[in-house]
C-alpha atoms as a PDB file:
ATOM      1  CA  UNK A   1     -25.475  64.529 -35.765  1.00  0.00           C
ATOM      2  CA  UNK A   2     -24.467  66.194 -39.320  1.00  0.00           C
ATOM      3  CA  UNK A   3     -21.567  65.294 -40.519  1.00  0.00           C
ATOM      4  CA  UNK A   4     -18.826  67.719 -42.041  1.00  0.00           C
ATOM      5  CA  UNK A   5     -17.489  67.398 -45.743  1.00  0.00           C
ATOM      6  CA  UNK A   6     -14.385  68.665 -45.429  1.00  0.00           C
ATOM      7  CA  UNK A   7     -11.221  66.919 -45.451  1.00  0.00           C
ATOM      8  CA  UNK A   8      -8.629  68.805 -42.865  1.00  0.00           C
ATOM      9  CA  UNK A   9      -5.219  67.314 -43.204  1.00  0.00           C
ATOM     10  CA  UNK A  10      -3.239  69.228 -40.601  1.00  0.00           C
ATOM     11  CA  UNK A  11      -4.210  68.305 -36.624  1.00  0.00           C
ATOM     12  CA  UNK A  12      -5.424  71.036 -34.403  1.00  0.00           C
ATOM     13  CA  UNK A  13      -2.633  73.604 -33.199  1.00  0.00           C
ATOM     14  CA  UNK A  14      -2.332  74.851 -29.672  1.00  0.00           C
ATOM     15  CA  UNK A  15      -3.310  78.239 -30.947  1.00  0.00           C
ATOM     16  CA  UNK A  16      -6.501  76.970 -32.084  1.00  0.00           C
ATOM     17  CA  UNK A  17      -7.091  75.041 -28.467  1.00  0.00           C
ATOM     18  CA  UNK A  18      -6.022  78.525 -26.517  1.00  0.00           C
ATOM     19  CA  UNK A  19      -8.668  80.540 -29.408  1.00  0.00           C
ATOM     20  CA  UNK A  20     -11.803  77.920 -28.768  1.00  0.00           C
ATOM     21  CA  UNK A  21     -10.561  78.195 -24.955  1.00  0.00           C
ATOM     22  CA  UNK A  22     -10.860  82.105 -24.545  1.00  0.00           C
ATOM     23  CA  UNK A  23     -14.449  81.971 -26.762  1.00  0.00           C
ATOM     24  CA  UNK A  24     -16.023  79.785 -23.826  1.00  0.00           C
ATOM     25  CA  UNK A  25     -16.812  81.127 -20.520  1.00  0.00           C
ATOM     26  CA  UNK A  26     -18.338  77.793 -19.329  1.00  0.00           C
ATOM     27  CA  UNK A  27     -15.303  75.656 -17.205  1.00  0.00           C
ATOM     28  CA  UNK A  28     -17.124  72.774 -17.996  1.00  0.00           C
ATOM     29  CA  UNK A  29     -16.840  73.376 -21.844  1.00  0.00           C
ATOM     30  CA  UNK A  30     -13.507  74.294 -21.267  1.00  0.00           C
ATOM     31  CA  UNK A  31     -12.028  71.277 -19.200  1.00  0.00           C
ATOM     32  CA  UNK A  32     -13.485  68.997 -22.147  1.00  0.00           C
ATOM     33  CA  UNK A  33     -11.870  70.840 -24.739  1.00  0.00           C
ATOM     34  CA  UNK A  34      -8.796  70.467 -23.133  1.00  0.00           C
ATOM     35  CA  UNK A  35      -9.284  66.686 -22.068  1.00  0.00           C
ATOM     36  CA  UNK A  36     -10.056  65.988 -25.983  1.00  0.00           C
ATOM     37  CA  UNK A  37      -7.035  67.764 -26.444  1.00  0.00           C
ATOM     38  CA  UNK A  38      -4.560  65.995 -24.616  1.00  0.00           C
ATOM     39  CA  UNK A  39      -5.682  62.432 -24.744  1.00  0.00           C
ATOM     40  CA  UNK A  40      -7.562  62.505 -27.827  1.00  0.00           C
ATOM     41  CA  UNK A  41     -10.355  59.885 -26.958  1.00  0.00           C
ATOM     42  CA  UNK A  42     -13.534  59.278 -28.252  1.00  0.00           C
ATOM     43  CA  UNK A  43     -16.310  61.492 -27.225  1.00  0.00           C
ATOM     44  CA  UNK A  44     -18.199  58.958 -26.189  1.00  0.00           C
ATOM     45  CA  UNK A  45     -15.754  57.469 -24.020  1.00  0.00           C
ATOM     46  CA  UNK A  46     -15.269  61.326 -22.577  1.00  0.00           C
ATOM     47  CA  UNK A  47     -18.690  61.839 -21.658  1.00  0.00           C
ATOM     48  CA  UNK A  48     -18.344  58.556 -19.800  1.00  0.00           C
ATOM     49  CA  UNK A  49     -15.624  59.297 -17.838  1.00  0.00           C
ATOM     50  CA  UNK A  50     -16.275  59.644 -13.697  1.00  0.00           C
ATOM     51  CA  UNK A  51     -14.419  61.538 -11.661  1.00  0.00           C
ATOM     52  CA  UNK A  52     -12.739  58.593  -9.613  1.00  0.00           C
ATOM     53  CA  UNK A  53     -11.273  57.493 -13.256  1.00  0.00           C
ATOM     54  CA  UNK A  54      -8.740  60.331 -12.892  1.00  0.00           C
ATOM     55  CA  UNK A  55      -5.830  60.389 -10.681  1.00  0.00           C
ATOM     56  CA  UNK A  56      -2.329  61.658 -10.135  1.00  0.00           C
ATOM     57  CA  UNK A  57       0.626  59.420 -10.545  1.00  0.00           C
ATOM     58  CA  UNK A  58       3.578  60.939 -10.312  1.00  0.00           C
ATOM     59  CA  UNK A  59       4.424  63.862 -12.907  1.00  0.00           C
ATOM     60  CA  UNK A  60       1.568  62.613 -15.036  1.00  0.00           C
ATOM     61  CA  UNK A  61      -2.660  62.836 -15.214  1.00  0.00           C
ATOM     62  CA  UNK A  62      -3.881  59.310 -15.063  1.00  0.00           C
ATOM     63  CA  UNK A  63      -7.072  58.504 -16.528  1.00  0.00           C
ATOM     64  CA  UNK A  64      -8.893  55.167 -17.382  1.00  0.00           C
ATOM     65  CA  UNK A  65     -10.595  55.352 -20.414  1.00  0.00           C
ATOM     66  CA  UNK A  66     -13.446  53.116 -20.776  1.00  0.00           C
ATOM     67  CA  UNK A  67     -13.462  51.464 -24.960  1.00  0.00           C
ATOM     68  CA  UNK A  68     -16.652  52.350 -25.855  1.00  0.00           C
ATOM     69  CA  UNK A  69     -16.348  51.128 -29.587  1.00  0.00           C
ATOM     70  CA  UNK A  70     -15.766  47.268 -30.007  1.00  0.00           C
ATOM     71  CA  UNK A  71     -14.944  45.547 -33.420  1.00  0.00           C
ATOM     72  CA  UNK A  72     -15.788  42.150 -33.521  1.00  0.00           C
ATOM     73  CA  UNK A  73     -13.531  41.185 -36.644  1.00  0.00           C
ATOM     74  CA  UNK A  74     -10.489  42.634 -34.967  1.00  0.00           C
ATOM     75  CA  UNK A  75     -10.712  40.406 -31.849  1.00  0.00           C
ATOM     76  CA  UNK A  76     -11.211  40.956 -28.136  1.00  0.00           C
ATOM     77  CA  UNK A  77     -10.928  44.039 -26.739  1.00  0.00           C
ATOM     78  CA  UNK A  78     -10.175  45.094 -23.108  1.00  0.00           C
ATOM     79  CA  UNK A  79     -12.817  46.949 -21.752  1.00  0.00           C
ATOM     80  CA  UNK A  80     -11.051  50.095 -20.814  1.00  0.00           C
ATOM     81  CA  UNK A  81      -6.692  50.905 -20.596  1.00  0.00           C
ATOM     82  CA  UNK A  82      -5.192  53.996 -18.814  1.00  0.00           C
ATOM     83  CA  UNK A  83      -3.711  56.678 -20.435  1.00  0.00           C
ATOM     84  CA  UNK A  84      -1.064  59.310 -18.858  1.00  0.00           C
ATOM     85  CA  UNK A  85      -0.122  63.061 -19.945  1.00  0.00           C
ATOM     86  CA  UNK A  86       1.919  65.033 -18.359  1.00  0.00           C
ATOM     87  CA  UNK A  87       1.168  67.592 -15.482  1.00  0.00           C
ATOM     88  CA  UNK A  88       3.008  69.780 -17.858  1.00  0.00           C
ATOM     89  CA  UNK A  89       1.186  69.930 -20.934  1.00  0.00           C
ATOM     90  CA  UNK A  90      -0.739  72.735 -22.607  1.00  0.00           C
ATOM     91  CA  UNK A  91      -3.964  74.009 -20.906  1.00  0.00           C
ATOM     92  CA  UNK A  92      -3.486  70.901 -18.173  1.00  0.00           C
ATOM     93  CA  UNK A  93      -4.477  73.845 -15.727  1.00  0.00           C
ATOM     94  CA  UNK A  94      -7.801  74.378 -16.836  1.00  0.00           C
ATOM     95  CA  UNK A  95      -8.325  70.243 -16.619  1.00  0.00           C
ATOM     96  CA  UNK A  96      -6.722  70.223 -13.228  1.00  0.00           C
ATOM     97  CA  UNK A  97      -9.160  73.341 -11.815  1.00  0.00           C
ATOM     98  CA  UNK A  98     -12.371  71.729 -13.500  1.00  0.00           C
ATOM     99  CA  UNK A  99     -11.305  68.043 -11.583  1.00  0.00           C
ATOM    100  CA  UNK A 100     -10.749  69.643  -8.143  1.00  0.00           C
ATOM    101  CA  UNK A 101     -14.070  71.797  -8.425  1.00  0.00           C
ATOM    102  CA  UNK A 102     -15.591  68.499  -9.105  1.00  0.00           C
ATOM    103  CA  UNK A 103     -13.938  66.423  -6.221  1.00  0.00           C
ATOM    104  CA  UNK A 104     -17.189  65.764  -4.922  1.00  0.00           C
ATOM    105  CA  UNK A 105     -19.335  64.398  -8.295  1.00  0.00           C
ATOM    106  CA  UNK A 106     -18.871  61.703  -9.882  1.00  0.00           C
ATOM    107  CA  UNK A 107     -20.368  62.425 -12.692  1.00  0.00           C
ATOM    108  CA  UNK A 108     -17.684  64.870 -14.372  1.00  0.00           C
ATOM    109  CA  UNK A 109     -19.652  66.392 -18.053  1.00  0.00           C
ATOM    110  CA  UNK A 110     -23.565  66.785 -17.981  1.00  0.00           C
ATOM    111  CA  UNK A 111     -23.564  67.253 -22.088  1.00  0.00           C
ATOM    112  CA  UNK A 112     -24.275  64.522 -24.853  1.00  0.00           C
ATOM    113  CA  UNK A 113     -22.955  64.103 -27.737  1.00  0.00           C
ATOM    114  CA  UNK A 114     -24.912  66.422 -30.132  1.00  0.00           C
ATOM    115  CA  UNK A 115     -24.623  69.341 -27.309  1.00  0.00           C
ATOM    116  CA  UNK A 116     -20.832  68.748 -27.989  1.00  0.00           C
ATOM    117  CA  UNK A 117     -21.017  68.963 -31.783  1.00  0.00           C
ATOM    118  CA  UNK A 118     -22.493  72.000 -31.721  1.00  0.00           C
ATOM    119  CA  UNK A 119     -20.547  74.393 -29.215  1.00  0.00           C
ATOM    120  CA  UNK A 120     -16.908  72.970 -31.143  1.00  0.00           C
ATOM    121  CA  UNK A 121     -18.550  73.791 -34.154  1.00  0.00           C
ATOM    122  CA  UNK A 122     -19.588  77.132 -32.977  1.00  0.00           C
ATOM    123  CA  UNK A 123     -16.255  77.287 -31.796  1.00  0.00           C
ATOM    124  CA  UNK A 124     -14.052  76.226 -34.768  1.00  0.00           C
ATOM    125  CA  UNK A 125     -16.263  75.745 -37.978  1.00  0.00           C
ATOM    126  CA  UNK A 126     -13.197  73.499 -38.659  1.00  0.00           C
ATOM    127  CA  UNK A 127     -13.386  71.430 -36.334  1.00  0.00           C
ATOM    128  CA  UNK A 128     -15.601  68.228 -34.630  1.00  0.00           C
ATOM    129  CA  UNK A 129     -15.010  66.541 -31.557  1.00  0.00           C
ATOM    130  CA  UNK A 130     -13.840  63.714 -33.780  1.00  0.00           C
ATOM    131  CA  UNK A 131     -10.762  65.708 -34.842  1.00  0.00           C
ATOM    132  CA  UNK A 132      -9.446  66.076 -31.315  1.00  0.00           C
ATOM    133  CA  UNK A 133      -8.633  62.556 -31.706  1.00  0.00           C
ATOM    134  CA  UNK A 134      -7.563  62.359 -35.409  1.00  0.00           C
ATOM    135  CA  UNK A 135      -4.960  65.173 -34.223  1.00  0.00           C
ATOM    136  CA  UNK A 136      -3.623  63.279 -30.685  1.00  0.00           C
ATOM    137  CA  UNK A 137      -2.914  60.517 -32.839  1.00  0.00           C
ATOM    138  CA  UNK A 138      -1.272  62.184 -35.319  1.00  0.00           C
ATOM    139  CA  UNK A 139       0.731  64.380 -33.466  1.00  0.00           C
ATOM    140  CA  UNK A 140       1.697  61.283 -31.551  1.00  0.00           C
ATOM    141  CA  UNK A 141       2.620  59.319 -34.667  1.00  0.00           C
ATOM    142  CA  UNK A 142       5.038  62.997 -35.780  1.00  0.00           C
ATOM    143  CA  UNK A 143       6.693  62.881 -32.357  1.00  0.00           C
ATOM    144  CA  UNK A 144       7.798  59.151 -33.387  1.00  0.00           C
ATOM    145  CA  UNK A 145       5.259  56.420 -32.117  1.00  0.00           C
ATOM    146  CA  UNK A 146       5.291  53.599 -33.459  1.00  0.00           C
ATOM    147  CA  UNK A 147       2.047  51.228 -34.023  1.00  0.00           C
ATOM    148  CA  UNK A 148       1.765  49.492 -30.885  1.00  0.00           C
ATOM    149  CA  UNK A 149       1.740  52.843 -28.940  1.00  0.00           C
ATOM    150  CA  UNK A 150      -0.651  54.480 -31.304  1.00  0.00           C
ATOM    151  CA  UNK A 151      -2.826  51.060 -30.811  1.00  0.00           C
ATOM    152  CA  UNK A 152      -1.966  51.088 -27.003  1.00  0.00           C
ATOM    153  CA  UNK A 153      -3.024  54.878 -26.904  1.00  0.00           C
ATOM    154  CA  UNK A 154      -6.527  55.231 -28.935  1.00  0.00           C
ATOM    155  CA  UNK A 155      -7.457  51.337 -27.708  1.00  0.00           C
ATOM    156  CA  UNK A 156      -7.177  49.328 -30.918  1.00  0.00           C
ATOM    157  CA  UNK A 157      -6.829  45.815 -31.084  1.00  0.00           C
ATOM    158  CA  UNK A 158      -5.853  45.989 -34.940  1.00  0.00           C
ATOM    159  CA  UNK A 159      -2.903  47.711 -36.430  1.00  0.00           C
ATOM    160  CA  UNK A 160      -4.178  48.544 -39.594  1.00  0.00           C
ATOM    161  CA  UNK A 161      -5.507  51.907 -38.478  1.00  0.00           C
ATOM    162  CA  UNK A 162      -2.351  52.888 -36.746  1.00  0.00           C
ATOM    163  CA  UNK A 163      -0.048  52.086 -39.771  1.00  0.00           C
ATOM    164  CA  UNK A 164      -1.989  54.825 -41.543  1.00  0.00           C
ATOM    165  CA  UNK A 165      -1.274  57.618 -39.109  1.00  0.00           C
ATOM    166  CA  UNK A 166       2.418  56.490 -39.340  1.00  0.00           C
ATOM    167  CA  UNK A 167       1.834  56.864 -42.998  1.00  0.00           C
ATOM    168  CA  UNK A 168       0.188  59.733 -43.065  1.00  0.00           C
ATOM    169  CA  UNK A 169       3.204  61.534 -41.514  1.00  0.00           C
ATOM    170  CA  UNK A 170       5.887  59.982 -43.710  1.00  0.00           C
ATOM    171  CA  UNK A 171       8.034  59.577 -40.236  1.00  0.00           C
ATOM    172  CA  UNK A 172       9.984  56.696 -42.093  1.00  0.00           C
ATOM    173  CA  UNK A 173      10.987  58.383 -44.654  1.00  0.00           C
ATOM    174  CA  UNK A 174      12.175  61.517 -42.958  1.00  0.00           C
ATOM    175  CA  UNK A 175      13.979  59.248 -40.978  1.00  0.00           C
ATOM    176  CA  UNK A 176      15.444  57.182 -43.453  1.00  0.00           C
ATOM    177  CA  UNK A 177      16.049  60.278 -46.206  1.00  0.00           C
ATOM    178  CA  UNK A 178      19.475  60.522 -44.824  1.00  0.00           C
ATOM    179  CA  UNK A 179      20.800  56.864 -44.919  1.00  0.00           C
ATOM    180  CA  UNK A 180      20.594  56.255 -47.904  1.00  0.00           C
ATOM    181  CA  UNK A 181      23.743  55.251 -49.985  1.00  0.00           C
END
């Protein structure tokens, strides 16, 4: 897989999601897009995924996500944790339509990982699959998580690289601008 030398600081915006969405006539491509989107995981662990790991619970799209990378300095990891997004959120349509045309598969994305590369980067020159995932967490760390639901969320057992998307927002001191006397 190449690997892009650029350094893009700002996550992905909706209006890029909906642009790379109307440029693909595939559902397939799509429904991945959007599940990369919304729960920024690996793509690895997306190209995993079965279709009995999704399910609805309540107001929200329930998925298990299997961890596909394990760190053996950072300690044990579990071997997959469930993640939830609303029934609400951008594009969830398009995820929603793919799952039920797929009811009766289990395997959900016939693509590898290259394959993947390529049609996002033919999509958005700007983008990788990796980015999805840089911008989830990111946006998540904006919105106010804290470490243990950014480590909770992309399936770290260490906090170091959660402290840096905290960082990288300079949440605290937004938050803290105002207090001080």
């Amino acid at each position: 897989m190449p690997i892009y030398k650029y350094r893009r600081e700002e996550p992905l915006s909706r209006e890029e999601i909906q642009n790379m969405i109307e440029n693909v006539h595939d559902l397939a491509v799509k429904a991945l897009i959007v599940f990369l989107y919304l729960y920024g995981t690996r793509i690895s662990e997306a190209l995993k995924l079965l279709r009995s790991d999704f399910w609805i619970e309540g107001k929200y799209l329930a998925v298990k996500i299997p961890i596909s990378k394990k760190r053996k300095s950072a300690g044990p990891t579990v071997p997959s944790h469930i993640l939830r997004v609303s029934l609400d959120a951008p594009f969830m349509n398009i995820l929603l339509e793919y799952l039920e045309i797929k009811k009766n598969h289990e395997k959900l994305w016939e693509f590898n990982r290259v394959k993947v590369w390529r049609i996002i980067k033919k999509l958005n020159p700007n983008c990788s699959p990796h980015f999805f995932r840089h911008s989830r967490l990111r946006k998540l760390a904006e919105k106010g998580a804290t470490e243990m639901v950014l480590m909770d969320w992309a399936g770290w057992s260490d906090p170091r690289p959660a402290g840096k998307y905290i960082v990288a927002t300079g949440r605290f001191a937004k938050k803290y601008a105002d207090k001080i006397d």
